[in-house]
N, C-alpha and C. Protein backbone atom coordinates (compact mmCIF):
# COMPACT_ATOMS: atom_id res chain seq x y z
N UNK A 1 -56.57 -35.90 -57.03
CA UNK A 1 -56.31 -36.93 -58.02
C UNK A 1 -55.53 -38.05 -57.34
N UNK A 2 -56.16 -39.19 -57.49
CA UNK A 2 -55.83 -40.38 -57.17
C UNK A 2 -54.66 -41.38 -58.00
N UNK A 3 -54.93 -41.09 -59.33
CA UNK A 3 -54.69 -41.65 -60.11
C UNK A 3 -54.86 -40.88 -61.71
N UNK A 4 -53.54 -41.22 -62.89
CA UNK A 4 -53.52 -40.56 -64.03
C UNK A 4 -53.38 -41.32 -64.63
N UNK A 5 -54.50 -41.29 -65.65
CA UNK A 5 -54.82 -42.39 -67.02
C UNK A 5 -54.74 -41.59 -68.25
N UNK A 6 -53.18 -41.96 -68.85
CA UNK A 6 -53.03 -41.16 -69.98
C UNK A 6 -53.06 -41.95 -71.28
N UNK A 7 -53.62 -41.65 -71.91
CA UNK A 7 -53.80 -42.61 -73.28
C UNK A 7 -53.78 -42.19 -74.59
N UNK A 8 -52.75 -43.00 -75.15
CA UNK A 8 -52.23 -42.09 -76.72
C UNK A 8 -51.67 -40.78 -76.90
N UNK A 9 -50.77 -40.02 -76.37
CA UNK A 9 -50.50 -38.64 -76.28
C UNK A 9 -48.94 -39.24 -76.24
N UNK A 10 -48.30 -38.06 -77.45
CA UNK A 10 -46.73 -37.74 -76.91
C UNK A 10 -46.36 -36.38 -76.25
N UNK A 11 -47.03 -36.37 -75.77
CA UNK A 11 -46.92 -35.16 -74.49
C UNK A 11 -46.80 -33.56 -75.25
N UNK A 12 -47.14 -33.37 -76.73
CA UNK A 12 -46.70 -32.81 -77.32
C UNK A 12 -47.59 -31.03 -77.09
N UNK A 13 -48.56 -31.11 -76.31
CA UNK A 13 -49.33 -30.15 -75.94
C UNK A 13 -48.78 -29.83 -74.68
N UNK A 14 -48.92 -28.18 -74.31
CA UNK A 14 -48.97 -28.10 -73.43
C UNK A 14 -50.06 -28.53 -72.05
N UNK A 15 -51.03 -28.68 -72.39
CA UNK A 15 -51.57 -29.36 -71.64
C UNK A 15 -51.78 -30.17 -70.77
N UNK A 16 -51.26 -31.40 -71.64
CA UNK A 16 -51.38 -32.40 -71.54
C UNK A 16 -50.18 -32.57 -70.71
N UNK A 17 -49.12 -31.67 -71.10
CA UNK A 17 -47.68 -32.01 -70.40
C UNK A 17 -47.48 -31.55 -69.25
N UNK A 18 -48.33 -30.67 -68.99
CA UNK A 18 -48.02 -30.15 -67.97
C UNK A 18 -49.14 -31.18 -66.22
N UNK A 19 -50.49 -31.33 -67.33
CA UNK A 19 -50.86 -32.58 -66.33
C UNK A 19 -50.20 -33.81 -65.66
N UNK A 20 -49.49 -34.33 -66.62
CA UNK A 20 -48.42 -35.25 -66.81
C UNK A 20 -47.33 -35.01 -65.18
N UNK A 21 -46.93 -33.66 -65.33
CA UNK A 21 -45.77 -33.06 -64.45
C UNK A 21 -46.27 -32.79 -62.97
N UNK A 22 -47.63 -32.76 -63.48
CA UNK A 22 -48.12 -32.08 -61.84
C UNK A 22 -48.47 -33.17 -61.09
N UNK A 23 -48.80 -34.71 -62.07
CA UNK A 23 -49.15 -35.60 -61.40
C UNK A 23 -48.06 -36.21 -60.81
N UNK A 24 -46.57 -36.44 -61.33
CA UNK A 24 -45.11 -36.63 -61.13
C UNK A 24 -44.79 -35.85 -60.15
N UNK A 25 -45.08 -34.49 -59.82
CA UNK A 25 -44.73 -33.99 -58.65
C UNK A 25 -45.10 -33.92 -57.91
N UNK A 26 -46.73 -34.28 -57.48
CA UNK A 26 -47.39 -34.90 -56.76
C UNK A 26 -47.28 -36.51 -56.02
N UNK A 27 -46.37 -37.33 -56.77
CA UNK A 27 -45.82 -38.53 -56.96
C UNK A 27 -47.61 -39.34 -56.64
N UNK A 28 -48.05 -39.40 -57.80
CA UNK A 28 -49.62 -40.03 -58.05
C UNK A 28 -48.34 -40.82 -58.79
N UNK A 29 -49.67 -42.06 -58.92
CA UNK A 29 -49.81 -43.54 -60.20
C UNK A 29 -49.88 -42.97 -60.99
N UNK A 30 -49.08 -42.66 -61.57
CA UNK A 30 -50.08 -42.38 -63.35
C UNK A 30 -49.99 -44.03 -64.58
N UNK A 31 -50.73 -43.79 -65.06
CA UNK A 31 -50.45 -45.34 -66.22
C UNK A 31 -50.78 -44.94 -67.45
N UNK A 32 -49.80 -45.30 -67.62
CA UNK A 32 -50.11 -44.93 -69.45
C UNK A 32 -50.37 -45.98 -70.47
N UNK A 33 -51.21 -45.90 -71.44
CA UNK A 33 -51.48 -46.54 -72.20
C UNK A 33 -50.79 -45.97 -73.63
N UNK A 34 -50.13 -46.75 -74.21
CA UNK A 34 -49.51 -46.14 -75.71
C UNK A 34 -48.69 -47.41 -75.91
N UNK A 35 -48.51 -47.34 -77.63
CA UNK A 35 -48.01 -47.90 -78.18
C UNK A 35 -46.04 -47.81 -78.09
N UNK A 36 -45.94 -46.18 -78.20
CA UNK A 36 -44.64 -46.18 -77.78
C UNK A 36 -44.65 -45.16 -76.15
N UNK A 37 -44.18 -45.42 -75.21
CA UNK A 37 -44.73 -44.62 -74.04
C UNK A 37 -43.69 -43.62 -73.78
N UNK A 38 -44.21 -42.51 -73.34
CA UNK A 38 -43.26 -41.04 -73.51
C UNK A 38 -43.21 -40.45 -71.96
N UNK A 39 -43.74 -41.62 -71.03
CA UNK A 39 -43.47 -40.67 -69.81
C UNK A 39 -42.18 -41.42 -69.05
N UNK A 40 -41.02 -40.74 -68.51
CA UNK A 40 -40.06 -41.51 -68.40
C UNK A 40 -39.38 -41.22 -67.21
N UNK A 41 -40.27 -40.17 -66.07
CA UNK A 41 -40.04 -40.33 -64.45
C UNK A 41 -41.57 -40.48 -64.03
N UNK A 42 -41.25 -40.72 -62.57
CA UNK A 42 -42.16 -40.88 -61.88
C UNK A 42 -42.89 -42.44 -61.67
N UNK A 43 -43.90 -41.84 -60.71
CA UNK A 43 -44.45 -43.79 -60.48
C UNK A 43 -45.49 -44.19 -61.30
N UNK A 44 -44.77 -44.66 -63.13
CA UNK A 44 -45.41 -45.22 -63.79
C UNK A 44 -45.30 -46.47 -64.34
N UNK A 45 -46.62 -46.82 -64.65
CA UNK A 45 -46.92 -48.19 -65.35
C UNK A 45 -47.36 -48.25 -66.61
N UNK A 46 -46.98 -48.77 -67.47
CA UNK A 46 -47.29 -49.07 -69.13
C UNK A 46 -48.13 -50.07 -69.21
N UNK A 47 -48.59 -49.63 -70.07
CA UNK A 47 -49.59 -51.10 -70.55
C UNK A 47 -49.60 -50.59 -72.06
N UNK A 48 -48.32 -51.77 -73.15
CA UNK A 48 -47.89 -51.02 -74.17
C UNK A 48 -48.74 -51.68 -74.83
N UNK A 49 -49.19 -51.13 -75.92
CA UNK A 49 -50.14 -51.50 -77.33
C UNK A 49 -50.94 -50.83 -77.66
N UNK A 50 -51.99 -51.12 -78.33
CA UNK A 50 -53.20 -49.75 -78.60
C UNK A 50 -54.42 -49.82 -78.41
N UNK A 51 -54.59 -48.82 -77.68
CA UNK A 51 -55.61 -48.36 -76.97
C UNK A 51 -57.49 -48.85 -77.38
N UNK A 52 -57.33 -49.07 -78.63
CA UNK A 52 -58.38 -49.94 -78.52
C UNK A 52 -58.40 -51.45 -78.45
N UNK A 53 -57.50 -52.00 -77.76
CA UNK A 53 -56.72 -53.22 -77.69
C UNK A 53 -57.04 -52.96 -76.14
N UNK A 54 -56.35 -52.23 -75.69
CA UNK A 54 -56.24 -52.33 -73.93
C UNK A 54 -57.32 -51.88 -73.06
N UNK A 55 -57.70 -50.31 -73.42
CA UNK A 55 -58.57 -49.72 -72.58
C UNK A 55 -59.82 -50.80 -72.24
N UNK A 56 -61.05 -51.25 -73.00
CA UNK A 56 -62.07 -52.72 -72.82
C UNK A 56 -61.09 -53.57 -71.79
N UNK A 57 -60.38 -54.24 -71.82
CA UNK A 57 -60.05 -55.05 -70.97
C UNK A 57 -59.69 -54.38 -69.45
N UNK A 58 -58.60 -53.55 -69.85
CA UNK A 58 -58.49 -52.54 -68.77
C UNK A 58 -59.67 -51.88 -67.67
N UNK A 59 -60.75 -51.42 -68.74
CA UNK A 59 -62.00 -51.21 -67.36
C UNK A 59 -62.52 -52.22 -67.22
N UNK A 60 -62.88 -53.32 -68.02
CA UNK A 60 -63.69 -54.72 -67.10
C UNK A 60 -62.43 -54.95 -65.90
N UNK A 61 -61.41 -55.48 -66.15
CA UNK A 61 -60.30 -55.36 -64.89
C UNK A 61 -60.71 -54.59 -63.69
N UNK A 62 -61.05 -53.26 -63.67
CA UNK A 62 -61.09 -52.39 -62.88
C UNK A 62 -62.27 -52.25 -62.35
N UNK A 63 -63.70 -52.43 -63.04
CA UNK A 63 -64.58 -52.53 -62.29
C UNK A 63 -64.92 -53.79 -61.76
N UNK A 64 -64.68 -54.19 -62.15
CA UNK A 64 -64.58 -56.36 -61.52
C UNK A 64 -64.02 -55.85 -59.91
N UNK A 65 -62.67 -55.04 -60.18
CA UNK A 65 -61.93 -54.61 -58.71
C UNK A 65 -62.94 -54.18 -57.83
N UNK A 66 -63.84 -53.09 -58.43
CA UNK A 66 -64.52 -52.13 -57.76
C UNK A 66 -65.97 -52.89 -56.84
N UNK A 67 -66.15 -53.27 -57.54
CA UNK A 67 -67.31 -54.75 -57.44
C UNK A 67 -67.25 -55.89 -56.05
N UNK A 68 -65.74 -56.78 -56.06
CA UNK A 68 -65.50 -57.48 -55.19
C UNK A 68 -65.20 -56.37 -53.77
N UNK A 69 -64.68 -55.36 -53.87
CA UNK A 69 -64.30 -54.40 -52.81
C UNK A 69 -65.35 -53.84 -52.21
């Protein structure tokens, strides 16, 4: 894993939380997308608002990247 794209979750599953932790102790990007954001170590980036607001812009962004590269 390169990279962790978490979107809309308050970490409230185990699951989810524990992905969260492994990517933090791994010290990956993770970025979160949420309105209020719940991850609060590690090397993250917010992109606050909601998710059907961000994610569309967010992958044209990213494949535009993928494209020129």
């Amino acid at each position: 894993m390169d990279c962790l794209i978490v979107v809309g979750t308050a970490l409230e599953t185990n699951l989810a939380a524990n992905i969260v932790a492994q990517a933090i102790t791994n010290k990956k990007l993770i970025v979160e997308i949420n309105i209020d954001p719940v991850i609060k170590y590690g090397n993250v980036k917010y992109l606050i608002g909601q998710a059907e607001q961000i994610i569309p812009n967010f992958c044209e962004l990213t494949l535009a990247k993928f494209k020129t590269n």
